[in-house]
Each structure stands twice: as C-alpha cells, then as structure tokens.
Protein backbone atom coordinates (compact mmCIF):
# COMPACT_ATOMS: atom_id res chain seq x y z
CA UNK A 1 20.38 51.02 -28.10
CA UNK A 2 17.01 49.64 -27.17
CA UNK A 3 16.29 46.26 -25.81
CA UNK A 4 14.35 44.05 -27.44
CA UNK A 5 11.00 42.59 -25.49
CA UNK A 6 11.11 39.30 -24.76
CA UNK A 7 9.30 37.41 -27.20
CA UNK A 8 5.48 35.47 -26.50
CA UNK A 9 6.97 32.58 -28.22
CA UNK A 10 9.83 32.26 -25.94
CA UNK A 11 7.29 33.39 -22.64
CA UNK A 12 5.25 30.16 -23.74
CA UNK A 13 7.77 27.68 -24.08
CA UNK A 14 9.09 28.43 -20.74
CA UNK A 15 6.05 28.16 -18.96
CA UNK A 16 5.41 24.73 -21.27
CA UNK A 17 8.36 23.48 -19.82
CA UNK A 18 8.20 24.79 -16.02
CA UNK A 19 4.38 23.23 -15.91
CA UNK A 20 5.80 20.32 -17.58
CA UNK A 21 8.42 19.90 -15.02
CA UNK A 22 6.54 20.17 -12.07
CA UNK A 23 3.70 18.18 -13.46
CA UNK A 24 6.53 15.41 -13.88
CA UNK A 25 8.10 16.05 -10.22
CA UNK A 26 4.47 15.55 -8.70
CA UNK A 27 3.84 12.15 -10.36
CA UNK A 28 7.64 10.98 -9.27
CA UNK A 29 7.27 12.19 -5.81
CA UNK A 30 3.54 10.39 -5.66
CA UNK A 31 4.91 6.95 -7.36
CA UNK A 32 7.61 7.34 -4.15
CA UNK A 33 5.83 8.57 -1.39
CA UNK A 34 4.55 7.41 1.38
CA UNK A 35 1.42 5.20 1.26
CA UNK A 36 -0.97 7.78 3.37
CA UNK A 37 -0.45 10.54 0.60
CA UNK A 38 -2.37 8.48 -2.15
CA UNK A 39 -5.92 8.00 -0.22
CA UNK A 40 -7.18 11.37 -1.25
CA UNK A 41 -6.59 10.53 -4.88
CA UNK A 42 -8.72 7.23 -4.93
CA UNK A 43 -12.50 6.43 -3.79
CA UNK A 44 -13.03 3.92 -0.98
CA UNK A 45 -13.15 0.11 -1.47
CA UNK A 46 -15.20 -1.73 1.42
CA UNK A 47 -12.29 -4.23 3.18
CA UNK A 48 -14.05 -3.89 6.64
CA UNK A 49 -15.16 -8.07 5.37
CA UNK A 50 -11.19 -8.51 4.40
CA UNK A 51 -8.92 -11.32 5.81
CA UNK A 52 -5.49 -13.15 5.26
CA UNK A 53 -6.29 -16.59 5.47
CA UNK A 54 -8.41 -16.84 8.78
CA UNK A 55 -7.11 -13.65 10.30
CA UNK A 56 -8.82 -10.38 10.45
CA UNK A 57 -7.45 -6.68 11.63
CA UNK A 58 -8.31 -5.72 15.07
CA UNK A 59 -8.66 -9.82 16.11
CA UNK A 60 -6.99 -10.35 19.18
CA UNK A 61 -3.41 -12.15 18.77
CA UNK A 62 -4.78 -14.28 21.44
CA UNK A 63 -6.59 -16.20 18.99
CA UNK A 64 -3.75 -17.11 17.12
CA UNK A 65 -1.82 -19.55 19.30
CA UNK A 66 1.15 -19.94 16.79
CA UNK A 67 2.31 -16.71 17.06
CA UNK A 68 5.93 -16.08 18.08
CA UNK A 69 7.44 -12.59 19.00
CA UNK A 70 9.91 -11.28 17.32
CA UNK A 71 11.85 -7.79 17.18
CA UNK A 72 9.97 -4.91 17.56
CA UNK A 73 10.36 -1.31 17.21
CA UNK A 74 9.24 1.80 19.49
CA UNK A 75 5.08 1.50 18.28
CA UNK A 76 4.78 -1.93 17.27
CA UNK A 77 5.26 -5.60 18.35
CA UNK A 78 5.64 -7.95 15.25
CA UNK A 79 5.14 -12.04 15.53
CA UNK A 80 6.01 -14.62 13.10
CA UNK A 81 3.59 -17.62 12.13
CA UNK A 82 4.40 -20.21 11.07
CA UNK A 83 3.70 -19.94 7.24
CA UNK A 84 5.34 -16.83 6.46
CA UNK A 85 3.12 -14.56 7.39
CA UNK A 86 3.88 -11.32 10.60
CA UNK A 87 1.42 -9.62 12.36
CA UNK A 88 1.97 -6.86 13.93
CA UNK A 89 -0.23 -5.28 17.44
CA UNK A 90 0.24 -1.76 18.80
CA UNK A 91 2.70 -1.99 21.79
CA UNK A 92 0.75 -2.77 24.89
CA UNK A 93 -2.47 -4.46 22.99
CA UNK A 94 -2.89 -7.57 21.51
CA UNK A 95 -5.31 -6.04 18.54
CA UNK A 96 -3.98 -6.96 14.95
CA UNK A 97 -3.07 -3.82 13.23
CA UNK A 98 -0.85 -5.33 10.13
CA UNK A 99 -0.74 -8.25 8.16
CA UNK A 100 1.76 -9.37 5.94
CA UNK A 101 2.17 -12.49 3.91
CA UNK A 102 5.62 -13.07 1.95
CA UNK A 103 5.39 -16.20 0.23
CA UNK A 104 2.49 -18.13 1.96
CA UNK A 105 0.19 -19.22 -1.26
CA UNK A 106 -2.47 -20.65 0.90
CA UNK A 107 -3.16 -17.15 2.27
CA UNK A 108 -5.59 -15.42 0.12
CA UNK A 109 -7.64 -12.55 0.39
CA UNK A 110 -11.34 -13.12 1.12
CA UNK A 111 -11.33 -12.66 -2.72
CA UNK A 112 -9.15 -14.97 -3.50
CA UNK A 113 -5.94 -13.03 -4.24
CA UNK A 114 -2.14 -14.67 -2.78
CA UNK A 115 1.06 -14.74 -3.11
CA UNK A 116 1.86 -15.11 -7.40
CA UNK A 117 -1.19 -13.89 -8.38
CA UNK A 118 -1.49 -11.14 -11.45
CA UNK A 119 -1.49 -7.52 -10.85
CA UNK A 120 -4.93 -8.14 -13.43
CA UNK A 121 -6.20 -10.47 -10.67
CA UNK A 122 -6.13 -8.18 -8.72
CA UNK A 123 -7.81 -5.55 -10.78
CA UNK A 124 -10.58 -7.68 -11.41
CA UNK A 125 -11.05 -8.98 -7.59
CA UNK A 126 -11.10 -5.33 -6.43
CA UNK A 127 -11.93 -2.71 -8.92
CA UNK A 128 -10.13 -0.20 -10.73
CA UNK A 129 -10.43 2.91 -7.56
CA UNK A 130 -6.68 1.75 -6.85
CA UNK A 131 -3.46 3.76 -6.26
CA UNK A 132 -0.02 3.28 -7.44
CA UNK A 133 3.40 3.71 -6.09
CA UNK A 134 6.75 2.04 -5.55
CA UNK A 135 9.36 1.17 -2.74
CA UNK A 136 12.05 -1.12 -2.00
CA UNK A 137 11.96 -1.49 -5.84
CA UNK A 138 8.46 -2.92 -6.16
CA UNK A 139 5.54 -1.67 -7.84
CA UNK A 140 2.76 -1.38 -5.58
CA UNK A 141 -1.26 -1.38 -6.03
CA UNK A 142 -3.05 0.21 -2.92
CA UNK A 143 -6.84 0.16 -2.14
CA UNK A 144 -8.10 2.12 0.70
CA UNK A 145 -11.21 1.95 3.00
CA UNK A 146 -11.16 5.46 4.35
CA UNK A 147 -14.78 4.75 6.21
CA UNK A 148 -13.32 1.54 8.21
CA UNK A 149 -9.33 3.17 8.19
CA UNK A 150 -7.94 0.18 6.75
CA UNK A 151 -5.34 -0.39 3.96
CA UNK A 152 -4.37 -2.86 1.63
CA UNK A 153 -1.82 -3.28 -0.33
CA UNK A 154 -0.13 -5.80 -3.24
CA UNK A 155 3.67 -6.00 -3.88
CA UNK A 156 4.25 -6.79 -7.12
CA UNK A 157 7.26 -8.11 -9.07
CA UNK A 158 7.48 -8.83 -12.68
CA UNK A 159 3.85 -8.06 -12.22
CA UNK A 160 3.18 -10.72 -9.81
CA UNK A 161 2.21 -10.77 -6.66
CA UNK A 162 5.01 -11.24 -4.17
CA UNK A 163 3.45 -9.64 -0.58
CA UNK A 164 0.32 -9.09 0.89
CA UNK A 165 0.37 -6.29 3.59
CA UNK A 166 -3.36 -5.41 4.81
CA UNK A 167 -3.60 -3.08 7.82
CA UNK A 168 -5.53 -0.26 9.69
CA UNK A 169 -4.33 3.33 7.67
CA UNK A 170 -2.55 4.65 10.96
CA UNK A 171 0.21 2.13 11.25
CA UNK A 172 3.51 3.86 9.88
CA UNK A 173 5.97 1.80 8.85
C-alpha cells in the first residue's frame, strides 16, 4: 500500500497555528516580564528634567531631612517620608536611585501626573513611545530615557493611577 503525502493544506494550518502560538507566547511573556526587556521596543522620552514632588534621582538623601530608614535588602537601602512616598539609595551612597509614591496626591510629576490620575493623562503628558506590561496584578505604562538611564513607570488600577515608581534603569527590584 502506498502512503499518502501529507497534504499543503494540512502543512499550512500547522505552521498557522505554531506561528500563531509563539506569536501569542511572546506578547504574554513581554506583558509579564521584567521591566528592562521592554526598552528596546520603545524610543526614548527625555525624564533627565523629571521629579516627584521636589525630589530628583541621583539628589543626595541628605537633602531630604525627613527621611527615615527602613528595611533594606542586599543592594539597596529604602527610607520612608513622611507622605507615602520611599526612596531608595545604593547601599553605601546616599544618591537617590528610586522613587516611589503610593498614595501621596500632592506628588506629581514635573508634568503634572499623581496618584488617581488617568492612564489617558498620562498618554497625553508623555507621548505615545510607551511600553506595557503587568505585575502584582497591575497594568503598567513604562517610559524610558535610555540616553540619561532612567525609568519611569505608572501603576495603574481600574485604569487609574495608583503608584508612581521613577528610577535610574539599573536598579532591579
């Protein structure tokens, strides 16, 4: 008995679906991973200007005299101001390398954004060269400045903001 060939039909559905599968992995495993594997997918945006509130990266924690230490881990030692905000300096240096605000609405972006504002605020305060991804079950929008090596990023829920973390692109977290 002779075998049949395998048909073209059935050769093209099966590489429809394996390129459809993988294209679908790739844009899971993006949407999850970590922050540092989106910045070759977007163009730079300019934050070397950026703040939260009155603080800048790379300021010296010197000049805020409300911070108070709290845990740290191996690379990093965090403090807690008062208004619900944590920076965060490289162990041994007193150089702000992170910024987060939680729920602090006074502290806005030098373009205005905080805590509760829309994820189209944000589009329209910074541009559209943004990434997307998720953790800790929030939607995130990214913008990079890969000339200055700085980071920041909105945490969104229901499409609101809900944290503010701005920081040089080497801190790991």
């Amino acid at each position: 008995m002779k075998k049949k060939p395998f048909s073209k039909g059935w050769s093209f559905i099966i590489i429809f679906i394996t390129v459809g599968l993988s294209y679908g992995i790739y844009h899971i495993y993006l949407y999850n991973a970590p922050r540092q594997s989106h910045y070759s997918r977007v163009s730079s945006s300019n934050l070397e200007q950026e703040s939260l509130g009155n603080i800048q990266l790379l300021q010296s924690l010197e000049s805020i005299n409300r911070a108070k230490p709290r845990d740290d881990i191996e690379r990093y030692q965090y403090y807690n101001l008062n208004n619900e905000t944590t920076v965060a300096t490289a162990r041994g240096d007193d150089k702000i390398i992170l910024i987060s605000v939680y729920s602090d609405h006074t502290m806005r972006t030098a373009r205005g954004i905080h805590v509760e504002s829309s994820s189209d605020d944000i589009i329209e305060a910074y541009g559209s060269s943004y990434y997307k991804r998720g953790e800790q079950g929030a939607d995130i929008i990214g913008y990079v400045d890969k000339i200055n090596h700085r980071n920041l990023e909105f945490w969104l829920q229901d499409q609101k903001v809900n944290m503010i973390r701005y920081s040089v692109d080497s801190v790991v977290m």
